[in-house]
N, C-alpha and C. Protein backbone atom coordinates (compact mmCIF):
# COMPACT_ATOMS: atom_id res chain seq x y z
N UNK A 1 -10.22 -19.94 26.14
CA UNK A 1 -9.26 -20.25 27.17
C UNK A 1 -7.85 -20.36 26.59
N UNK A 2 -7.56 -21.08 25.35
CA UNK A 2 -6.65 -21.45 24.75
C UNK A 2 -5.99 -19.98 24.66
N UNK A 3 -6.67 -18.75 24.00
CA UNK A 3 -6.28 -17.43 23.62
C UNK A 3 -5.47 -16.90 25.06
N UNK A 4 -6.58 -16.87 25.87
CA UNK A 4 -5.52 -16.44 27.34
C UNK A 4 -5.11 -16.79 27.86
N UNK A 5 -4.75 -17.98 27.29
CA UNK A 5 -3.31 -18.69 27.80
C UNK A 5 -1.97 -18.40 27.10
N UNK A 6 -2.49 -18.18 25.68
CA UNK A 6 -1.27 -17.58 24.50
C UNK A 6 -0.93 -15.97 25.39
N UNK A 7 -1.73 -15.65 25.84
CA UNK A 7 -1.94 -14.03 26.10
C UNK A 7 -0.95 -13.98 26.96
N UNK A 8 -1.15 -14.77 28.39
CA UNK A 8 -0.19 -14.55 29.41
C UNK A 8 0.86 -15.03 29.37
N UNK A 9 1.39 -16.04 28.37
CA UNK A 9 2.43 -16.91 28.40
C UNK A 9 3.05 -16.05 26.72
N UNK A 10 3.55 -15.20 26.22
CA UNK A 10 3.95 -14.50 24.81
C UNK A 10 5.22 -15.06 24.69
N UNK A 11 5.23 -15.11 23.47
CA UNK A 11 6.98 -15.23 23.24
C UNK A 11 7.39 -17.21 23.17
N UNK A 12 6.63 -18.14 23.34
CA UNK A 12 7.15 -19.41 23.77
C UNK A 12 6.23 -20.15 23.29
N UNK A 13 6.96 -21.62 23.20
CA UNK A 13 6.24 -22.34 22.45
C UNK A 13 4.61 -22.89 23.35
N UNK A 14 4.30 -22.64 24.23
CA UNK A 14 2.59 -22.75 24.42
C UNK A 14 1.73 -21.43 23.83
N UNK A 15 2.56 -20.64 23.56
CA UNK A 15 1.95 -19.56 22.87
C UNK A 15 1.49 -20.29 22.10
N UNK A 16 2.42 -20.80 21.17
CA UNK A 16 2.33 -21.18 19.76
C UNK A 16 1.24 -22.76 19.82
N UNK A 17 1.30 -23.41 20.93
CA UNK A 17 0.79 -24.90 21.11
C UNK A 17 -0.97 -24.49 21.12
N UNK A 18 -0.97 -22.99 21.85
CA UNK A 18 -2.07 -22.67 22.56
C UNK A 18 -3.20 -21.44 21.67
N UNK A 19 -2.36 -20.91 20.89
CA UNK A 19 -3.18 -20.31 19.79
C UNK A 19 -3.18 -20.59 18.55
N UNK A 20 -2.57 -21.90 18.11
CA UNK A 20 -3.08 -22.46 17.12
C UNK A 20 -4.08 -23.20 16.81
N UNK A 21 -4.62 -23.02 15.80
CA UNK A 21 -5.47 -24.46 15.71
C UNK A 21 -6.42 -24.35 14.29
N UNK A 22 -7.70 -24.63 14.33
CA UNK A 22 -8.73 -24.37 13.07
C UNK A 22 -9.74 -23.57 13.12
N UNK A 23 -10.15 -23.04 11.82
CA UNK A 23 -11.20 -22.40 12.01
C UNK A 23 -12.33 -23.11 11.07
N UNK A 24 -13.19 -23.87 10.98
CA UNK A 24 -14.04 -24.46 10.20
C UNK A 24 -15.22 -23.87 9.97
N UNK A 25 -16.06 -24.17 9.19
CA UNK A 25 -17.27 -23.10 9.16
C UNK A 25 -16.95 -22.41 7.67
N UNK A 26 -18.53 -21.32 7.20
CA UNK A 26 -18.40 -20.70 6.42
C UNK A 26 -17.86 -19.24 6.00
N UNK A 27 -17.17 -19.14 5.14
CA UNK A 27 -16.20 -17.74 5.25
C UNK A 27 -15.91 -18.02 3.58
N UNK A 28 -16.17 -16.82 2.86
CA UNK A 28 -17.40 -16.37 3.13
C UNK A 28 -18.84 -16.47 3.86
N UNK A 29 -19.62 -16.06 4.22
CA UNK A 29 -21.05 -16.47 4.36
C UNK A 29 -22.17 -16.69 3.33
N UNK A 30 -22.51 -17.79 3.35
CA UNK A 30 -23.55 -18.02 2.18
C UNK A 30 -24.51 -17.02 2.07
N UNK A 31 -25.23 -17.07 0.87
CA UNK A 31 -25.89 -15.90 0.49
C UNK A 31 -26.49 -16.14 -0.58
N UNK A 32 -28.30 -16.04 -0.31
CA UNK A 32 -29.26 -16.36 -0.86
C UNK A 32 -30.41 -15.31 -1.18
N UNK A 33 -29.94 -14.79 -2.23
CA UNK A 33 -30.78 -13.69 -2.81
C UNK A 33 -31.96 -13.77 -3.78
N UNK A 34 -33.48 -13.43 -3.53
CA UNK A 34 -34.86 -14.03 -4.55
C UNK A 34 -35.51 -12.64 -4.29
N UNK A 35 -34.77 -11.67 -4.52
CA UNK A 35 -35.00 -10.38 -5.02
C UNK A 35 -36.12 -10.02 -3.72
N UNK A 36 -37.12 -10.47 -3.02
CA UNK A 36 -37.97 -10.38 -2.30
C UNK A 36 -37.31 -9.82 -1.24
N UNK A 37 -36.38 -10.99 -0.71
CA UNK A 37 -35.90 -11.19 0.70
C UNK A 37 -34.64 -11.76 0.47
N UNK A 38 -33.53 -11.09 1.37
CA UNK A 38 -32.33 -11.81 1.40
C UNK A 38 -31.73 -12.77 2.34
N UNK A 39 -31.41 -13.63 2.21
CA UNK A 39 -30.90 -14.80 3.52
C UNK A 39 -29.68 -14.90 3.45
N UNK A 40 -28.83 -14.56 4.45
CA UNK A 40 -27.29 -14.76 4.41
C UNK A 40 -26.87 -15.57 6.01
N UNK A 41 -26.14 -17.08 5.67
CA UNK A 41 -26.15 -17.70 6.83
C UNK A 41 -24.94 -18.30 6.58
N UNK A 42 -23.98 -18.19 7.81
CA UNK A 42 -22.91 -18.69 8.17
C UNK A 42 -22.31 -18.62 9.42
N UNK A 43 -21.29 -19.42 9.79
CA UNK A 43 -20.29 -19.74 10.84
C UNK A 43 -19.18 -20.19 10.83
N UNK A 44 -18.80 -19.94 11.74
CA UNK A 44 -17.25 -20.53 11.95
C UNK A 44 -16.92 -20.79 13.51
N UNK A 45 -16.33 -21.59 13.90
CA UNK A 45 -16.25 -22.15 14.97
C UNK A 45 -14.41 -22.04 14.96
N UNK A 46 -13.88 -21.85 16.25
CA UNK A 46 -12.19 -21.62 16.23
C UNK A 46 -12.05 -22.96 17.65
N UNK A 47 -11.36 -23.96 16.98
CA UNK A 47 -11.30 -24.68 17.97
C UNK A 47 -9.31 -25.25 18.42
N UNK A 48 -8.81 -25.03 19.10
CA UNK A 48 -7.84 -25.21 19.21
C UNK A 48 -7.43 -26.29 20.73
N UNK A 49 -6.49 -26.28 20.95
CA UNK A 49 -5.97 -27.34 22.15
C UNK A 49 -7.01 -26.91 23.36
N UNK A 50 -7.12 -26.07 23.87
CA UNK A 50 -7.63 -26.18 25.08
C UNK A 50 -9.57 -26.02 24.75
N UNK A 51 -9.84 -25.20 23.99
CA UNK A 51 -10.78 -26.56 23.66
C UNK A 51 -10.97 -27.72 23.60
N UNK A 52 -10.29 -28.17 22.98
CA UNK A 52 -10.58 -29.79 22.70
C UNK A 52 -10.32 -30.79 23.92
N UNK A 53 -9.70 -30.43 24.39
CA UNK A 53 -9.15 -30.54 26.06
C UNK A 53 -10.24 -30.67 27.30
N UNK A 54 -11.25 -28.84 26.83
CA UNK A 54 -12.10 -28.64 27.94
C UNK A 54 -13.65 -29.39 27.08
N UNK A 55 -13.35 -29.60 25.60
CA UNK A 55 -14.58 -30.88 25.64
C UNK A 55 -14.31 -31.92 26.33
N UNK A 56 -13.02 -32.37 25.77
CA UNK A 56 -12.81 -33.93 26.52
C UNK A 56 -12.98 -34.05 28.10
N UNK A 57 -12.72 -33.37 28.58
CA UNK A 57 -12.97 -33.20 29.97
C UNK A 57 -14.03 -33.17 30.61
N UNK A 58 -15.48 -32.13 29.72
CA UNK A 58 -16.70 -31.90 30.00
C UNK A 58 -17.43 -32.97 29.69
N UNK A 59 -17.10 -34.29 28.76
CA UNK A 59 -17.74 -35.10 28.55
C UNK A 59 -17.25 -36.24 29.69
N UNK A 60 -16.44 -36.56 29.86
CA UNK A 60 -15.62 -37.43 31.16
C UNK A 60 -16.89 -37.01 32.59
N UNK A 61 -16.56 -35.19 32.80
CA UNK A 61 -17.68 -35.26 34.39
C UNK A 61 -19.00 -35.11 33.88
N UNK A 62 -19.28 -35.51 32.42
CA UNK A 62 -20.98 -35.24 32.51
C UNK A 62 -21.17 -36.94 32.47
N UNK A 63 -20.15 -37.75 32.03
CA UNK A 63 -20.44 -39.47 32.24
C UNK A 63 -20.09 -39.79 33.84
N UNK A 64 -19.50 -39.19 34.45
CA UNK A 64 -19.52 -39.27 35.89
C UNK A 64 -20.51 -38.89 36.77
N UNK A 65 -21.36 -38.04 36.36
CA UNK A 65 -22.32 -37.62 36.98
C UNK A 65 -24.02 -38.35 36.58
C-alpha cells in the first residue's frame, strides 16, 4: 500500500515518508549443502509506514470484534 501511495503521489515528501522504510530478513539466503541434498532458506519482509499503520489498525478491529 505504502508503494502505491509513493506511486501516485511522485516527486514529494510522502513519496519519500511512504517508500521508505526496512527490509529485515535474510539476504543473502542461507545455504546448507551435505552433498546429498541442498537446503537454501530465506526471507525478507519490507515493512514501511503504511504497513505498520495497516497492522496497527488490523489489531485495534480484530480487539473490537
Amino acid at each position: 500500500m505504502g508503494e502505491l501511495i509513493a506511486y501516485l503521489l511522485p516527486g514529494g515528501i510522502a513519496e519519500r515518508i511512504f517508500s521508505q522504510g526496512i527490509t529485515p530478513g535474510l539476504d543473502p539466503p542461507a545455504k546448507l549443502d551435505l552433498k546429498i541434498f541442498s537446503l537454501t532458506i530465506g526471507f525478507t519482509v519490507r515493512i514501511n509506514l503504511a504497513s505498520l499503520l495497516g497492522l496497527i489498525l488490523g489489531a485495534y478491529l480484530y480487539k473490537q470484534i
